[in-house]
C-alpha atoms as a PDB file:
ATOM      1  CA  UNK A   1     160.406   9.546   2.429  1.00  0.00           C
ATOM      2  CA  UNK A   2     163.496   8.128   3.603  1.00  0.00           C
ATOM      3  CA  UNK A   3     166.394   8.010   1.252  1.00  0.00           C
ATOM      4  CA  UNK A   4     167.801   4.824   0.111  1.00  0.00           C
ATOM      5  CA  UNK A   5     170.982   4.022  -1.547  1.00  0.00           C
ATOM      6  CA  UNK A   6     169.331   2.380  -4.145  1.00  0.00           C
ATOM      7  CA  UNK A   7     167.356   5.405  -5.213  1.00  0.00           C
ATOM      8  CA  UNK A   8     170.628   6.647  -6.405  1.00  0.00           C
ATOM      9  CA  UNK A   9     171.797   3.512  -8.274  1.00  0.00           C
ATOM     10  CA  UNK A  10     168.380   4.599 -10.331  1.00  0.00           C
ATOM     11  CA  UNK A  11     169.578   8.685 -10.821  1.00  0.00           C
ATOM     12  CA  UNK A  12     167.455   9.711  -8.281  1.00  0.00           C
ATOM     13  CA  UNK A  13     169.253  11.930  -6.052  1.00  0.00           C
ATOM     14  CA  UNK A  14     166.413  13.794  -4.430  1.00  0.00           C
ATOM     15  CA  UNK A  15     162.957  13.172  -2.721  1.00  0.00           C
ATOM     16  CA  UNK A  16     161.576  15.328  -6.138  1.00  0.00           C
ATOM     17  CA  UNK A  17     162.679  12.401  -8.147  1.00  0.00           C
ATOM     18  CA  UNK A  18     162.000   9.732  -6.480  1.00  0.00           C
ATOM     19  CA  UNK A  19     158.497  11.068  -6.295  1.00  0.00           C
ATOM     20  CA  UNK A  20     158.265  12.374 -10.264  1.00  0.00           C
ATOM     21  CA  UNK A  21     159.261   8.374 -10.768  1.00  0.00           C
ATOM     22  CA  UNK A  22     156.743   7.633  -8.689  1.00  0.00           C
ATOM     23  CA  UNK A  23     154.273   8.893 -10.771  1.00  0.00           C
ATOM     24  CA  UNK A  24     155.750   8.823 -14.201  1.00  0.00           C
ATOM     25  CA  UNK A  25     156.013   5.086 -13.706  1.00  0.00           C
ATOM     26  CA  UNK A  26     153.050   4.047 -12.864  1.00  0.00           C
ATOM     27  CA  UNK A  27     150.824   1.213 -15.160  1.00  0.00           C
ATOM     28  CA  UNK A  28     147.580   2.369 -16.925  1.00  0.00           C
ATOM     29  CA  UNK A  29     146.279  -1.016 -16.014  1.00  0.00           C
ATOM     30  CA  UNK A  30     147.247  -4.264 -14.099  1.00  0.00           C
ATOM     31  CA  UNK A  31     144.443  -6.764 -15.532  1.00  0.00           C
ATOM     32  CA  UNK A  32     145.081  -9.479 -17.843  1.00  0.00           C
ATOM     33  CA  UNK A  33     142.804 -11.595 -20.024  1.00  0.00           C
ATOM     34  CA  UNK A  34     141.204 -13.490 -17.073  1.00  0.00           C
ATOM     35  CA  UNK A  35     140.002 -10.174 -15.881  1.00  0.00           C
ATOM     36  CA  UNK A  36     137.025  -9.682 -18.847  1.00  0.00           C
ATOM     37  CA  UNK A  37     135.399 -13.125 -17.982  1.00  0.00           C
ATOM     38  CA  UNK A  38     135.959 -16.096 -15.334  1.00  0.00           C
ATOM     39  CA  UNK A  39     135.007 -19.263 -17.829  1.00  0.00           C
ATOM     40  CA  UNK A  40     135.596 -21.608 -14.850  1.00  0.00           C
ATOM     41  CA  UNK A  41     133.481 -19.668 -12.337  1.00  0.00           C
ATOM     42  CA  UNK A  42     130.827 -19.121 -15.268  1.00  0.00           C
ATOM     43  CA  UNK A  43     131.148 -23.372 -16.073  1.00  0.00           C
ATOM     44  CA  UNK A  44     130.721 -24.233 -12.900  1.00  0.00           C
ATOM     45  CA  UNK A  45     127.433 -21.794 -12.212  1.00  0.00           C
ATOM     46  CA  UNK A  46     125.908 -23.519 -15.422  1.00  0.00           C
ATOM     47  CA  UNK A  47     126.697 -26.794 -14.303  1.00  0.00           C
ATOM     48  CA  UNK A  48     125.392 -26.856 -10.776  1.00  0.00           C
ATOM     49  CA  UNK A  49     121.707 -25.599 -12.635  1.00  0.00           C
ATOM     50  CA  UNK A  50     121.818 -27.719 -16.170  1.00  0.00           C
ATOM     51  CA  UNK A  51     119.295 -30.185 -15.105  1.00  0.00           C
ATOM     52  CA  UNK A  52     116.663 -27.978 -13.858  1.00  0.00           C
ATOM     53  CA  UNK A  53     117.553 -25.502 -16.981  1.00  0.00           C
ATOM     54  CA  UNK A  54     117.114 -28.589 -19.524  1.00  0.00           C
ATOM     55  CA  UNK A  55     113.804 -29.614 -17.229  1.00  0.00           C
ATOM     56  CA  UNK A  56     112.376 -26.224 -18.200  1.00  0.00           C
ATOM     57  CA  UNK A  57     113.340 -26.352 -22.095  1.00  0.00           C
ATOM     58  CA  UNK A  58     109.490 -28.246 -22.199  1.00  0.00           C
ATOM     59  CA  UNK A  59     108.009 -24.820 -21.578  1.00  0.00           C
ATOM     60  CA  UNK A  60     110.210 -23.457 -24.768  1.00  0.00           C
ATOM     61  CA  UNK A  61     107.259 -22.382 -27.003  1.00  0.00           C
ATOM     62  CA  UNK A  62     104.347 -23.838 -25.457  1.00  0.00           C
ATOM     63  CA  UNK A  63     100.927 -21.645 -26.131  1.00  0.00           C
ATOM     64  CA  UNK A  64      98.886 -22.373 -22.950  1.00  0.00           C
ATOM     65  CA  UNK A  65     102.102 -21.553 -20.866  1.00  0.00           C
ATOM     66  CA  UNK A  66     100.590 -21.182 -17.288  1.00  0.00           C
ATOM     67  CA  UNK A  67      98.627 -24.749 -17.194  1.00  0.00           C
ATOM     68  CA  UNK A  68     102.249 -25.899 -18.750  1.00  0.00           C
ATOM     69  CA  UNK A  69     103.897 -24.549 -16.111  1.00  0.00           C
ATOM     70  CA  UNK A  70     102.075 -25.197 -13.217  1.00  0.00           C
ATOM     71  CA  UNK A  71     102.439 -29.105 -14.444  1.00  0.00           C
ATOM     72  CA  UNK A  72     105.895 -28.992 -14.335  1.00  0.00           C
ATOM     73  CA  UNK A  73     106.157 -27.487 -10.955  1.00  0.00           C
ATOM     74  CA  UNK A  74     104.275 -30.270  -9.796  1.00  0.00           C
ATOM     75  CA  UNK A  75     106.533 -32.763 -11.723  1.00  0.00           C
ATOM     76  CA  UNK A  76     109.974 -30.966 -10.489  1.00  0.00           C
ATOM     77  CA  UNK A  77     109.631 -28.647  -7.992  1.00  0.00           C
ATOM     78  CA  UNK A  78     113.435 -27.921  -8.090  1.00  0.00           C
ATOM     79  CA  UNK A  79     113.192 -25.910 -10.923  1.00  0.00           C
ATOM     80  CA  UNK A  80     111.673 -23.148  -8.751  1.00  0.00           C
ATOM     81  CA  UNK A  81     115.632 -22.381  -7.213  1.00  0.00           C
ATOM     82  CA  UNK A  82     116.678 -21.273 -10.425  1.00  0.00           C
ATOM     83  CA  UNK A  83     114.066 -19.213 -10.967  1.00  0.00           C
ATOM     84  CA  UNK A  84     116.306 -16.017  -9.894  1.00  0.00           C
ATOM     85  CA  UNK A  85     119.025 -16.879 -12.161  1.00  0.00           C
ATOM     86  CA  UNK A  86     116.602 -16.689 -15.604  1.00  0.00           C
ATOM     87  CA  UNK A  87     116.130 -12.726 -13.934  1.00  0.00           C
ATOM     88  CA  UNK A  88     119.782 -12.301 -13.721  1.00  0.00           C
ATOM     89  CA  UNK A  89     119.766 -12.451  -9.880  1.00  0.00           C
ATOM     90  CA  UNK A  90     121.723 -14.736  -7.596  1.00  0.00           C
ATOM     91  CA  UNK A  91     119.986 -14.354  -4.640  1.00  0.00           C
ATOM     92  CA  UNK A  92     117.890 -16.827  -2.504  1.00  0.00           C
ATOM     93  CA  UNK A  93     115.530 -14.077  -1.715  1.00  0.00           C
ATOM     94  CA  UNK A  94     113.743 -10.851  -3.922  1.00  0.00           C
ATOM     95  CA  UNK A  95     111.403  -8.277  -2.411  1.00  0.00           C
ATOM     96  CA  UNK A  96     109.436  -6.725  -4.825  1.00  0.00           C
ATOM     97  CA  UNK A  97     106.876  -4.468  -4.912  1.00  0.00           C
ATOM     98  CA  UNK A  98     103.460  -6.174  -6.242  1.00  0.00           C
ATOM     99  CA  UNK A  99     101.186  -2.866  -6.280  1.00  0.00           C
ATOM    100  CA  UNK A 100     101.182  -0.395  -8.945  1.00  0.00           C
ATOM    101  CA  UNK A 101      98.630   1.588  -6.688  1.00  0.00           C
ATOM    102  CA  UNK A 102     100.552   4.246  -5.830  1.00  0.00           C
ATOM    103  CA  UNK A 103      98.487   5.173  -2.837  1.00  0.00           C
ATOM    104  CA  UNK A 104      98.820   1.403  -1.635  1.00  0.00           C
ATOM    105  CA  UNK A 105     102.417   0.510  -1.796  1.00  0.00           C
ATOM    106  CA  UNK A 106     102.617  -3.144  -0.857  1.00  0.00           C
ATOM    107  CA  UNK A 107     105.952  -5.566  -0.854  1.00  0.00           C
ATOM    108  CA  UNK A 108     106.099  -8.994  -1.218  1.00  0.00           C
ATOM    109  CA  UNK A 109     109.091 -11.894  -0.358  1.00  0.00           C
ATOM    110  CA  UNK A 110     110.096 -14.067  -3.035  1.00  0.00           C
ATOM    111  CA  UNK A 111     111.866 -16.680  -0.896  1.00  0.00           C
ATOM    112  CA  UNK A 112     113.183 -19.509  -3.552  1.00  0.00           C
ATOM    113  CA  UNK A 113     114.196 -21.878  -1.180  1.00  0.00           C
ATOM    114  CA  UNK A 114     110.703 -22.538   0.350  1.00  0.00           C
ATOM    115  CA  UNK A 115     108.009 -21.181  -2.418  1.00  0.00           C
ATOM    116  CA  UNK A 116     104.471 -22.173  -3.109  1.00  0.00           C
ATOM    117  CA  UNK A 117     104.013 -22.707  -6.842  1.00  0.00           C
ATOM    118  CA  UNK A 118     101.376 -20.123  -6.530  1.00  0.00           C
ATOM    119  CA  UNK A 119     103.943 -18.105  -5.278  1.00  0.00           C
ATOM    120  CA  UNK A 120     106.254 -19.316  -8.282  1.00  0.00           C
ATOM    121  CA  UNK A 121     103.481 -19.055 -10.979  1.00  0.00           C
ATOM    122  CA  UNK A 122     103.282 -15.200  -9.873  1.00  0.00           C
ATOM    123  CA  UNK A 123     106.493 -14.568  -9.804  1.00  0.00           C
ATOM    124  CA  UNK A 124     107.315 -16.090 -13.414  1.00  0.00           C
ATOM    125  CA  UNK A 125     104.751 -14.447 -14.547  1.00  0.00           C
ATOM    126  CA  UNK A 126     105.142 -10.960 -13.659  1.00  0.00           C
ATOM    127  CA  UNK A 127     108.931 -11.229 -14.455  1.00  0.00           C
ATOM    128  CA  UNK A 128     108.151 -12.268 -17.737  1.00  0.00           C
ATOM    129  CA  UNK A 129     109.201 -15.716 -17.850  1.00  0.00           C
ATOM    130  CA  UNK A 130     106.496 -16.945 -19.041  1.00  0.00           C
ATOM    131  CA  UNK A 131     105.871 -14.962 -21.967  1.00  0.00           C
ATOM    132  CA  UNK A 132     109.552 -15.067 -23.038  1.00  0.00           C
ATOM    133  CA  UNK A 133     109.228 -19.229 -22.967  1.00  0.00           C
ATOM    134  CA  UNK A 134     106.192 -19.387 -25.224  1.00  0.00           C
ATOM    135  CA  UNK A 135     107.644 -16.806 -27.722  1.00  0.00           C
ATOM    136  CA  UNK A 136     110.411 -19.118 -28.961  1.00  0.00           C
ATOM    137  CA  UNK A 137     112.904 -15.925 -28.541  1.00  0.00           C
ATOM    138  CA  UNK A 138     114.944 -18.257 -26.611  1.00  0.00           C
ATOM    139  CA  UNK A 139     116.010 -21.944 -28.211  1.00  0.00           C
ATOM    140  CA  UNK A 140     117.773 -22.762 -24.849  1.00  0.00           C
ATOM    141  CA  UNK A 141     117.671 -21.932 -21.551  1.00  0.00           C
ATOM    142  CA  UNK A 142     121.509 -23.335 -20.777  1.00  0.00           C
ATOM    143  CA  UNK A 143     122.738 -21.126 -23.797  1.00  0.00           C
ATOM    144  CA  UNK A 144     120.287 -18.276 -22.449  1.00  0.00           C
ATOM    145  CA  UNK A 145     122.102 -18.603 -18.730  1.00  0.00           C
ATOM    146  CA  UNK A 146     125.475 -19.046 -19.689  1.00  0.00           C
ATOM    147  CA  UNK A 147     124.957 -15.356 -21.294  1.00  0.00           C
ATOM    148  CA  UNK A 148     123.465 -14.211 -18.175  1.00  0.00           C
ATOM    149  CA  UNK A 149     126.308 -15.734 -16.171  1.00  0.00           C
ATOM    150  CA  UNK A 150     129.022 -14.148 -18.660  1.00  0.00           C
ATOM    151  CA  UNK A 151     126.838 -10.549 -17.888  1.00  0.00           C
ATOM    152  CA  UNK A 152     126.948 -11.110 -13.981  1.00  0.00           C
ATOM    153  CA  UNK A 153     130.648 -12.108 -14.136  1.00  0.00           C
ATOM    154  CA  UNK A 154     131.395  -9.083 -15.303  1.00  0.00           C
ATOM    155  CA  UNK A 155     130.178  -7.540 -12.031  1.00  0.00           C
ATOM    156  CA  UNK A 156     133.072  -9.280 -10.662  1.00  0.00           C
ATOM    157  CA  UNK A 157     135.958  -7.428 -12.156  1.00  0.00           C
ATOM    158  CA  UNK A 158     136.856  -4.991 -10.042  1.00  0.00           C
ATOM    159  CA  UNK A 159     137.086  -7.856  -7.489  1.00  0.00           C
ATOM    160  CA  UNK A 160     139.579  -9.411  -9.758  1.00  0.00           C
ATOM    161  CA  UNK A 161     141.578  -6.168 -10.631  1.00  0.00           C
ATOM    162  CA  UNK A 162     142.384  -6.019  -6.571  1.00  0.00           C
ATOM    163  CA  UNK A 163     143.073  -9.548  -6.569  1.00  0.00           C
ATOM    164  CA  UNK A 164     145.656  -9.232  -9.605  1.00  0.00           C
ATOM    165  CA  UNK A 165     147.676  -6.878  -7.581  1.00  0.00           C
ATOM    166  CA  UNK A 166     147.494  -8.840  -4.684  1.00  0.00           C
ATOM    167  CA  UNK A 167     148.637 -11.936  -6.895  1.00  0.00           C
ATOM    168  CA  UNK A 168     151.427  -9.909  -8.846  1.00  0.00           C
ATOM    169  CA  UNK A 169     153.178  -8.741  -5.403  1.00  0.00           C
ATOM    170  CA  UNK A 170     152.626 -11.932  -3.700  1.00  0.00           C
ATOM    171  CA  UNK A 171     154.695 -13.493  -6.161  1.00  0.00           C
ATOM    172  CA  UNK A 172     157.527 -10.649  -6.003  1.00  0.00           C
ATOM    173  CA  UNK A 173     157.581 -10.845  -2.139  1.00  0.00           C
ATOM    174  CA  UNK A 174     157.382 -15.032  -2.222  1.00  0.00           C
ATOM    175  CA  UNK A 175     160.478 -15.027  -4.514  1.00  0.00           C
ATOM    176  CA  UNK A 176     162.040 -11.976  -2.077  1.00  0.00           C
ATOM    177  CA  UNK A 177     161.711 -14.161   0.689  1.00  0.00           C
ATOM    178  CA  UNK A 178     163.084 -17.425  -0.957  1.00  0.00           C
ATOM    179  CA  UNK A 179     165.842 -15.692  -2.070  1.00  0.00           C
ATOM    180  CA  UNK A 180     167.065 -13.799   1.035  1.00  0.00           C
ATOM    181  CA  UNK A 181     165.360 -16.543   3.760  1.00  0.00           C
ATOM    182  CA  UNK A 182     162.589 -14.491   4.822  1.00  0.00           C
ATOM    183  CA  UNK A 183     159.550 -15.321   6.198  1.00  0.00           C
ATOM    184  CA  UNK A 184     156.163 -13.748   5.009  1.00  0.00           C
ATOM    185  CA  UNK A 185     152.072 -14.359   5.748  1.00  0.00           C
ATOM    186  CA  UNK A 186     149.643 -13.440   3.359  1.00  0.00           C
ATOM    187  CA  UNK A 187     146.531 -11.485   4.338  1.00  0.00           C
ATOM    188  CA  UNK A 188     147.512 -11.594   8.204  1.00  0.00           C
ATOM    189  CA  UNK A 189     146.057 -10.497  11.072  1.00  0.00           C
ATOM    190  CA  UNK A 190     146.730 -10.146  15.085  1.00  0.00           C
ATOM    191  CA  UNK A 191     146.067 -14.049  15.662  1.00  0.00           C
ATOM    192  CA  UNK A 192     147.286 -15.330  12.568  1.00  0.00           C
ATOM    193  CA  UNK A 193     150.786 -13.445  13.502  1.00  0.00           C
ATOM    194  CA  UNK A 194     150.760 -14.763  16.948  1.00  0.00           C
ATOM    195  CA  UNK A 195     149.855 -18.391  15.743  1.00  0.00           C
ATOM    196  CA  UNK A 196     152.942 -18.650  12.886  1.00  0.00           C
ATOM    197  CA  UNK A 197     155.134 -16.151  14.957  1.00  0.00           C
ATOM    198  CA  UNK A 198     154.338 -15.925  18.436  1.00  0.00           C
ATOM    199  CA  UNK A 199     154.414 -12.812  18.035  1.00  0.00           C
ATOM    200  CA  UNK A 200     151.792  -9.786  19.517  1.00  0.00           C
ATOM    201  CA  UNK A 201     150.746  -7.498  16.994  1.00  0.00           C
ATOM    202  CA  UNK A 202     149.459  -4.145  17.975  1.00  0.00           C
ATOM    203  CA  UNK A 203     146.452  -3.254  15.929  1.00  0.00           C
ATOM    204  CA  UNK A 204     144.566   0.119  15.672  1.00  0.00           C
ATOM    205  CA  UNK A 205     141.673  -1.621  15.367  1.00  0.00           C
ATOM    206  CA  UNK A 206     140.400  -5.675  16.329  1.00  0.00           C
ATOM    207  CA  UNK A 207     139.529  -6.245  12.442  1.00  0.00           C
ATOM    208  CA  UNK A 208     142.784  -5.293  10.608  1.00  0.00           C
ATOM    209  CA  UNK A 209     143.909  -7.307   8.504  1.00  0.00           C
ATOM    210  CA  UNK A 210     147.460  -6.806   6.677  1.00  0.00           C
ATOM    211  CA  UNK A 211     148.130  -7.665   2.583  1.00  0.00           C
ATOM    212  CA  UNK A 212     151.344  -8.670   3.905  1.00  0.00           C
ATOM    213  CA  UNK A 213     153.590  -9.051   6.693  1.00  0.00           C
ATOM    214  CA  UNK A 214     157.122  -9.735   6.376  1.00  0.00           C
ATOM    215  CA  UNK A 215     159.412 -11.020   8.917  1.00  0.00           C
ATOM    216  CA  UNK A 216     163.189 -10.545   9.032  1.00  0.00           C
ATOM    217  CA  UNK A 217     164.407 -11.834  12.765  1.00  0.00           C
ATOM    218  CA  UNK A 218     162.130 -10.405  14.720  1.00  0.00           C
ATOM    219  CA  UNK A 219     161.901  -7.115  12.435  1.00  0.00           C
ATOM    220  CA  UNK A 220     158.159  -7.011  11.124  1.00  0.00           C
ATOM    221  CA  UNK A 221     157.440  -4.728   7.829  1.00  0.00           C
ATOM    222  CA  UNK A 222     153.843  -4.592   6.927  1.00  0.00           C
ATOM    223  CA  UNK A 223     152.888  -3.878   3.613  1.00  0.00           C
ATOM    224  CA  UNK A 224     149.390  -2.618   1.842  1.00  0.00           C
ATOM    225  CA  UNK A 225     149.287  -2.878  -1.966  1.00  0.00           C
ATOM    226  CA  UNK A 226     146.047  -1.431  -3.860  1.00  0.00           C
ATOM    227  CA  UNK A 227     146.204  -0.537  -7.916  1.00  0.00           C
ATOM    228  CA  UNK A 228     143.738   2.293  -8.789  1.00  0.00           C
ATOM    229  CA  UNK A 229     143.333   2.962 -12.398  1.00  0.00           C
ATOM    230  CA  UNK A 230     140.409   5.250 -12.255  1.00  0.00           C
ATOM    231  CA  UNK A 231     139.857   8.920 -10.029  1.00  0.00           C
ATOM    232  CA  UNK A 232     137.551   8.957  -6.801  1.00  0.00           C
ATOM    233  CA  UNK A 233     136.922   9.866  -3.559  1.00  0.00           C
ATOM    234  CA  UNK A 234     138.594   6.620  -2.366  1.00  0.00           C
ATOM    235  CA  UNK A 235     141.864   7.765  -3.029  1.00  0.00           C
ATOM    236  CA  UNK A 236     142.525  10.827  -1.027  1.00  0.00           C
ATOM    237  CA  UNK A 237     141.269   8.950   2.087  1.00  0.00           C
ATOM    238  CA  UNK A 238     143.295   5.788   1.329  1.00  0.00           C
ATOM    239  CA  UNK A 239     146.352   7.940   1.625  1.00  0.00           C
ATOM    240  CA  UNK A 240     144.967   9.998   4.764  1.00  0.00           C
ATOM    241  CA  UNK A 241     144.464   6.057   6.038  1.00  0.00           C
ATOM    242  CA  UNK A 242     147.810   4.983   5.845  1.00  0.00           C
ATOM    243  CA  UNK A 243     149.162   8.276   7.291  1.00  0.00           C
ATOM    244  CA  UNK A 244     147.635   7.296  10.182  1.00  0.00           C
ATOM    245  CA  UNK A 245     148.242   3.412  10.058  1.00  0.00           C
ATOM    246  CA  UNK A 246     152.520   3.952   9.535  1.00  0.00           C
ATOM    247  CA  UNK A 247     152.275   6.679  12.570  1.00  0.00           C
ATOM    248  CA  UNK A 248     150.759   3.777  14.671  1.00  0.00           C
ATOM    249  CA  UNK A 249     153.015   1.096  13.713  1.00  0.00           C
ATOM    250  CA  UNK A 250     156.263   3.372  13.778  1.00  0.00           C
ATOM    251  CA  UNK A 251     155.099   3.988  17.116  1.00  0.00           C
ATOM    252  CA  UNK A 252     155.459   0.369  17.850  1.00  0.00           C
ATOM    253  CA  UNK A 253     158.754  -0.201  16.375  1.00  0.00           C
ATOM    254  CA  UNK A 254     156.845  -1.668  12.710  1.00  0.00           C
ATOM    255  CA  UNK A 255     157.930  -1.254   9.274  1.00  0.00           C
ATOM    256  CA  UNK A 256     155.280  -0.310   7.250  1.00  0.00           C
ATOM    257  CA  UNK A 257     155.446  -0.101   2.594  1.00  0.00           C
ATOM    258  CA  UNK A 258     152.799   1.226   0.797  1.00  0.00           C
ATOM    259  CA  UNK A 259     152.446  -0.409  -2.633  1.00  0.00           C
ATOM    260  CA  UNK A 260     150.181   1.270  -4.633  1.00  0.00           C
ATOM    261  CA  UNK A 261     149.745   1.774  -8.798  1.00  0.00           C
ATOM    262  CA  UNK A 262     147.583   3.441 -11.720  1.00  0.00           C
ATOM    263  CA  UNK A 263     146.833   6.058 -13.282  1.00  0.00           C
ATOM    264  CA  UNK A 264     144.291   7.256 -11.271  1.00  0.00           C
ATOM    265  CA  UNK A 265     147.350   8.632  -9.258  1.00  0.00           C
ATOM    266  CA  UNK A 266     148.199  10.798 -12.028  1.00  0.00           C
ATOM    267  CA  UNK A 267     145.371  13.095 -11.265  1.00  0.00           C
ATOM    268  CA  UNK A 268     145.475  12.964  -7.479  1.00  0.00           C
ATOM    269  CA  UNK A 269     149.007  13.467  -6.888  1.00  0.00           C
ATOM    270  CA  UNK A 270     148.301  16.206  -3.949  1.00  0.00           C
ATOM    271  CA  UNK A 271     147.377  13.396  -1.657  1.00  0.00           C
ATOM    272  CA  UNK A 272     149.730  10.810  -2.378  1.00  0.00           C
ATOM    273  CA  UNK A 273     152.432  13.371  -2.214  1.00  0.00           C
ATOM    274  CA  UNK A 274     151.304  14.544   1.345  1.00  0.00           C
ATOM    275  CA  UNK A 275     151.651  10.583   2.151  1.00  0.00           C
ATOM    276  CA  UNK A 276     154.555   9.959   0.129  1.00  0.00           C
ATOM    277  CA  UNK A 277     156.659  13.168   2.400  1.00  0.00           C
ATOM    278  CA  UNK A 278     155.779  11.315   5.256  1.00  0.00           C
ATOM    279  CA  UNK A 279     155.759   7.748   4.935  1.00  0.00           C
ATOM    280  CA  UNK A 280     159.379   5.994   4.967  1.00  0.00           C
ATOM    281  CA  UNK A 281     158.441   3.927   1.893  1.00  0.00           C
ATOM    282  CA  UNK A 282     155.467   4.014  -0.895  1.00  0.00           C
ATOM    283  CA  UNK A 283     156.763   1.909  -4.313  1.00  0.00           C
ATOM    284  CA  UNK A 284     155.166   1.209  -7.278  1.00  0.00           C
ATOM    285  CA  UNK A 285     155.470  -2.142  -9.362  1.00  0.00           C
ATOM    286  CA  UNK A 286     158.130  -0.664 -11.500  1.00  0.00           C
ATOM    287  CA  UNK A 287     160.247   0.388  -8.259  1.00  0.00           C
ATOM    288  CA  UNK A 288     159.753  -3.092  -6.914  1.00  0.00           C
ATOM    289  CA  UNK A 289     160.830  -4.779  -9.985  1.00  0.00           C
ATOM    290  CA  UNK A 290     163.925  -1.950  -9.860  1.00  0.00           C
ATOM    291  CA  UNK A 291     164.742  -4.458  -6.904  1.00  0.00           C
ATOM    292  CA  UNK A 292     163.539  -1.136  -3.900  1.00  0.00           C
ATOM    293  CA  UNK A 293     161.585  -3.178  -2.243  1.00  0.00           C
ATOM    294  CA  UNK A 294     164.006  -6.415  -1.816  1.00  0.00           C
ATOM    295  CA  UNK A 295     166.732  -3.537  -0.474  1.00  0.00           C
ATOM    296  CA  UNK A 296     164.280  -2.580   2.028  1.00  0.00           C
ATOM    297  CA  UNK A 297     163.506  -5.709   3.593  1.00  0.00           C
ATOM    298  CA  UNK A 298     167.284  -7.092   3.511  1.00  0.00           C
ATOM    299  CA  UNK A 299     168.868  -3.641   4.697  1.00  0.00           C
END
């Protein structure tokens, strides 16, 4: 840790403190009300499907189901790409086993962008399409989707918790660098540094990618930001990472600022300690709101 002036305009005259703030400061959760469901990503999945699902509201109830179906396969054969979606499934492609023999295991593609209605008939049948449509459980088949597309949206959130950091600290560093005429790229790499900067940037490996790099003259700090809210694995070898990534970079004559938040900290302290004694700078939010992180990139 390297001591900072502004650590003591906060009381905290030791590395102890600093680190006990650290900790004692950090959010149970960053996510907001967009993070339970995206109803814009969810809209626009409905509406790129509600003809075909409207097309296949005539099978809604029918008795002889199959003979129905097969009739409207040959009437709209588009309605076999959203086949996946009525299963929950996004993809173009499902291989299932078709055998129940267990001493004759055999697989078979589903590929929805080029399928036989044979192929389609077997397939909504098996999955239990079929039977579901001629039991009147189901009124609607947009209503029915848009609760499957709420279900698989929900798939997405820990997608959007990263992002929400990402989002919260681009905004501090955006207004950092307005303020104090800095310059800063979001989710850079090598070429995208040399392209705005002109500038080489060693790399430990040909895929890095930075949150984000800030540049004051010709001073470069590089800054990761993560939130973890829950305990795993993945946090004790995120910090062992980014021992290694601010020894390379230091070696190189780069800044580098960990950002990182939640309470999953709380009950992995040992590594992020380790880190935190070695590393010049690891913040939370509430330190860079305390204004630590603007000192650091304009001192």
């Amino acid at each position: 840790m390297k001591q900072l002036s502004v650590y003591k305009k906060l009381k905290l005259n030791s590395p102890e403190k600093v680190f006990n703030y650290l900790i004692n400061t950090m959010l149970p959760t960053i996510n907001n009300w967009s993070y339970l469901v995206d109803w814009e990503k969810v809209s626009k999945h409905i509406k790129d499907i509600e003809i075909c699902l409207n097309t296949m509201n005539y099978l809604i109830g029918k008795k002889n189901i199959h003979n129905e179906f097969q009739y409207l396969l040959k009437k709209h054969p588009e309605i076999k790409h959203i086949l996946p979606v009525l299963v929950a499934c996004r993809k173009d492609s499902i291989t299932l086993l078709t055998s129940n023999d267990e001493n004759d295991l055999q697989a078979k593609e589903f590929n929805f962008k080029n399928l036989s209605d044979e192929d389609a008939l077997n397939f909504a049948d098996r999955a239990g399409l079929l039977q579901l449509l001629s039991s009147n459980k189901i009124k609607n088949l947009v209503d029915y989707v848009f609760g499957i597309e709420v279900g698989l949206d929900s798939n997405a959130r820990k997608n959007r918790a990263g992002k929400a950091m990402e989002q919260l600290m681009n905004n501090h560093i955006k207004r950092i660098c307005e303020k104090n005429n800095l310059e800063y790229l979001a989710s850079a790499n090598k070429s995208k540094v040399e392209k705005h900067w002109g500038i080489d940037l060693p790399v430990d490996k040909t895929n890095r990618k930075v949150d984000f790099i800030i540049k004051k003259d010709r001073q470069l700090f590089l800054c990761e930001v993560n939130f973890y809210n829950v305990v795993g694995s993945k946090l004790k070898s995120t910090a062992g990472e980014y021992k290694n990534i601010y020894n390379f970079w230091k070696s190189h004559n780069l800044q580098f600022i960990w950002i990182t938040d939640g309470w999953g900290w709380k009950t992995t302290q040992r590594p992020l300690q380790e880190a935190f004694n070695e590393l010049d700078y690891i913040l939370n939010i509430k330190m860079v709101l305390d204004g630590v992180l603007e000192y650091i990139l304009t001192n």
